[in-house]
Protein backbone atom coordinates (compact mmCIF):
# COMPACT_ATOMS: atom_id res chain seq x y z
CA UNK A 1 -175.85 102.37 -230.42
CA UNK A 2 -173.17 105.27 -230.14
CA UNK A 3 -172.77 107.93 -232.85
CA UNK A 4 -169.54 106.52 -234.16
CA UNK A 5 -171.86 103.13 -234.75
CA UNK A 6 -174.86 105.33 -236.74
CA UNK A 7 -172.20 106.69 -238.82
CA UNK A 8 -170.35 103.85 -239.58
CA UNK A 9 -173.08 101.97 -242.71
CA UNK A 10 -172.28 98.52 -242.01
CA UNK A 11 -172.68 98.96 -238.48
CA UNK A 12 -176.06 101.04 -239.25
CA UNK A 13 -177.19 98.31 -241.30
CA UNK A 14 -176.38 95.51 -238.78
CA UNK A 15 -177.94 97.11 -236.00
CA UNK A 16 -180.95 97.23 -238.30
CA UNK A 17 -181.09 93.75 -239.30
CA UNK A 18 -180.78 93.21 -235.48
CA UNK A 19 -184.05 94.87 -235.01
CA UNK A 20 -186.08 93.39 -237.98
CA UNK A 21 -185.28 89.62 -236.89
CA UNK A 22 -186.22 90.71 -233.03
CA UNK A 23 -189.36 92.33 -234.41
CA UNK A 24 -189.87 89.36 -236.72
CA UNK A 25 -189.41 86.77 -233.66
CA UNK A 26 -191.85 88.70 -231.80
CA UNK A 27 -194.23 88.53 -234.14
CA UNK A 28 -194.11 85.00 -234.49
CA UNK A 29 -194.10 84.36 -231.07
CA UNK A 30 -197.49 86.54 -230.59
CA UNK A 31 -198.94 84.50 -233.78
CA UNK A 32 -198.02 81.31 -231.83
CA UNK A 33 -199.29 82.56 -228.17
CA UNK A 34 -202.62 83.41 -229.73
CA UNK A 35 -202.95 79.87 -232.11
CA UNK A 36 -202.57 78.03 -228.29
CA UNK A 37 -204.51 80.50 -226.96
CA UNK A 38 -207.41 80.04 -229.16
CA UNK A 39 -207.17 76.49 -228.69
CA UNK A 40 -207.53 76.66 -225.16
CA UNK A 41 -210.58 74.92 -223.54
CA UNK A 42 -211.21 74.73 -219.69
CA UNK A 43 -214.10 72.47 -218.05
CA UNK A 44 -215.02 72.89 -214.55
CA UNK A 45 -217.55 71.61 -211.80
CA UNK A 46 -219.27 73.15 -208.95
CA UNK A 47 -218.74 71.91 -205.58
CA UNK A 48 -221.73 69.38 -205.45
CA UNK A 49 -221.30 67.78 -208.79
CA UNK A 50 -224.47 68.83 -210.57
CA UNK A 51 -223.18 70.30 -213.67
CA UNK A 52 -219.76 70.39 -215.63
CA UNK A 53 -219.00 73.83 -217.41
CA UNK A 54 -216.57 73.94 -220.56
CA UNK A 55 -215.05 77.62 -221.68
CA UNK A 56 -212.86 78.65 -223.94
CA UNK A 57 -210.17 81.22 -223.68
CA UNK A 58 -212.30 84.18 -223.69
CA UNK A 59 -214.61 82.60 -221.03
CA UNK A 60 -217.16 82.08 -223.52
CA UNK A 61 -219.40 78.59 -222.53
CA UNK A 62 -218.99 75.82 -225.25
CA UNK A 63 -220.41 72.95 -223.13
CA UNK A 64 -222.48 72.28 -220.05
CA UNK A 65 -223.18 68.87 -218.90
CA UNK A 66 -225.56 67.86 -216.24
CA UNK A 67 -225.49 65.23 -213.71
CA UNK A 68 -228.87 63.18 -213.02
CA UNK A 69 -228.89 64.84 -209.38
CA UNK A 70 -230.27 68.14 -210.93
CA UNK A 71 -233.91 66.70 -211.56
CA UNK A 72 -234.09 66.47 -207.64
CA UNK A 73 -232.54 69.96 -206.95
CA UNK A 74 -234.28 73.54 -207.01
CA UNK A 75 -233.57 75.44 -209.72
CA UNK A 76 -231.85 78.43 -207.90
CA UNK A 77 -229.03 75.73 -206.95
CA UNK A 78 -229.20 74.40 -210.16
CA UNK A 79 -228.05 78.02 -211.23
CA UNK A 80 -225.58 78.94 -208.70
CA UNK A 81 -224.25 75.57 -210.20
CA UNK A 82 -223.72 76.35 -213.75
CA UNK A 83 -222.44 79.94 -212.57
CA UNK A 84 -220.24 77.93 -210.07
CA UNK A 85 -218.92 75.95 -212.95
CA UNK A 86 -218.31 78.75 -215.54
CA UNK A 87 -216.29 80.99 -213.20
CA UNK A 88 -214.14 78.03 -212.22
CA UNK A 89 -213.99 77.08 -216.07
CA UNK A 90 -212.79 80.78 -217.01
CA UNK A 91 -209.96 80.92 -214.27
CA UNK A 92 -208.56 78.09 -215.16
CA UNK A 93 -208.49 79.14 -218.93
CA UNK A 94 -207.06 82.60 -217.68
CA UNK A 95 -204.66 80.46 -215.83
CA UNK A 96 -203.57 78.55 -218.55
CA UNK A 97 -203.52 81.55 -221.09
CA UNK A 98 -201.01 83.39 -218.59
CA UNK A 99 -199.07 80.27 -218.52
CA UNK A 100 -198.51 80.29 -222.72
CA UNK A 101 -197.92 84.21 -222.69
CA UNK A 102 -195.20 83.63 -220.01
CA UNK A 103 -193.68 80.14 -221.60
CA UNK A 104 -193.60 82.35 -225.12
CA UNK A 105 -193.02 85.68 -225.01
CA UNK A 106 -191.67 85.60 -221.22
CA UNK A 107 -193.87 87.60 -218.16
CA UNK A 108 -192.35 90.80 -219.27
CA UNK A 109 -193.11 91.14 -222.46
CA UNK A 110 -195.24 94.01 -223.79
CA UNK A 111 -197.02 92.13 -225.99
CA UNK A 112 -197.54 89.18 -223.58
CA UNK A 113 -198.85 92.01 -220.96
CA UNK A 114 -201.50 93.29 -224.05
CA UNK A 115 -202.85 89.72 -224.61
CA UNK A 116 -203.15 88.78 -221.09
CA UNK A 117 -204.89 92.29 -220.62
CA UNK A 118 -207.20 91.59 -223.64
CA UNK A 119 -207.75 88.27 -221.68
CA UNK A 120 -208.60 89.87 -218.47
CA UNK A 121 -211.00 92.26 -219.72
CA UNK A 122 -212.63 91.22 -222.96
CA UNK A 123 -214.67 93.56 -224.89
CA UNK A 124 -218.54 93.83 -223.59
CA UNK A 125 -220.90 91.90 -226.12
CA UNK A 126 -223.96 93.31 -225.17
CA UNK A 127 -224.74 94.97 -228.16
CA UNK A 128 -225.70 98.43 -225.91
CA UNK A 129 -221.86 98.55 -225.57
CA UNK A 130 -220.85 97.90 -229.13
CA UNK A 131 -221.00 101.24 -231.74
CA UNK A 132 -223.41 100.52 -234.02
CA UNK A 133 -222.33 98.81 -237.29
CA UNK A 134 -223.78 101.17 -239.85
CA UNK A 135 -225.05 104.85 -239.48
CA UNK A 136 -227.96 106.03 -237.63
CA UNK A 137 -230.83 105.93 -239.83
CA UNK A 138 -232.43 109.67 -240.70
CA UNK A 139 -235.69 110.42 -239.20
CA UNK A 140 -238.09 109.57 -240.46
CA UNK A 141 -239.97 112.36 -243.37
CA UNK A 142 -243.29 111.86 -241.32
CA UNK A 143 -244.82 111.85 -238.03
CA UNK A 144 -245.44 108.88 -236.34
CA UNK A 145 -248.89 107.96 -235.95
CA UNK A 146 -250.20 108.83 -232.68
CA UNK A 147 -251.36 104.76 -230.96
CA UNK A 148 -254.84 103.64 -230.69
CA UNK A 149 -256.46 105.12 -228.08
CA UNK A 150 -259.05 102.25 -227.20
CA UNK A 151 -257.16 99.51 -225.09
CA UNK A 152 -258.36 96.38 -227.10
CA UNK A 153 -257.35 97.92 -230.15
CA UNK A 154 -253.75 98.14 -228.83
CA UNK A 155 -251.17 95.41 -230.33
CA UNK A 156 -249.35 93.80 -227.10
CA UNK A 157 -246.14 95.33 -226.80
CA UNK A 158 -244.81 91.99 -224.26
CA UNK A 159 -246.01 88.73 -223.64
CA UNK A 160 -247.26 89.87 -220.01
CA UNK A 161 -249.18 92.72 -221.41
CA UNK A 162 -251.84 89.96 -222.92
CA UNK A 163 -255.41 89.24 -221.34
């Protein structure tokens, strides 16, 4: 916009409407993206056909299906299997969340790039990664109680740790 078009107020006012209906299309478009996004689901199997995998656009599993082969396989293949699965489930919902981003807000969009990013690297869920939802509690007013001394009097911390 030149500085004759700023000064002129219909001009000014134009260009403005301009940029609310872009901003209001791309809006839209990123509420429509992330509806077919979130209604992604991708199923997968590994390469011996022991188990079918179902993700959905985070990569998150929704539904594993076996195959009667498993009862005759070791369980180590049984769990490269499902692993098999799920990673082949999760690219193919990256693969088809990259293909909505680019069909709706086009490859080089900047919201289309911060969705597929989200995508690509979701937040961790263990919860040693997550802040903690409410404040630390204070210490407490008194010292812990020094632990039993005497072995059998001792509460087992772990399953492993009983006789």
């Amino acid at each position: 916009m030149s500085m004759d078009e700023l000064l002129d107020p219909d001009a000014s006012r134009s260009h403005l409407r301009d940029w609310q209906d872009r901003i209001a299309r791309t809006a839209a478009n990123t509420r429509e993206a992330g509806d077919r996004i979130a209604a992604i689901r991708a199923t997968a199997r590994d390469g011996n056909g022991l188990t079918e995998v179902t993700v959905d656009s985070s990569g998150a599993l929704l539904d594993i299906r076996f195959t009667d082969r498993i009862q005759r396989t070791p369980p180590d293949a049984v769990t490269r299997a499902v692993m098999d699965a799920a990673q082949g489930a999760r690219v193919r919902a990256a693969e088809e969340s990259r293909r909505i981003i680019d069909d709706i807000l086009g490859p080089d969009s900047v919201a289309g790039r911060a969705i597929a990013d989200r995508i690509a690297n979701p937040p961790s869920s263990h919860p040693a990664s997550r802040p903690p939802s409410h404040p630390a509690s204070p210490p407490p007013s008194h010292p812990a109680s020094p632990p039993p001394s005497h072995p059998a009097s001792r509460r087992p911390e772990h399953l492993w740790d009983l006789p």
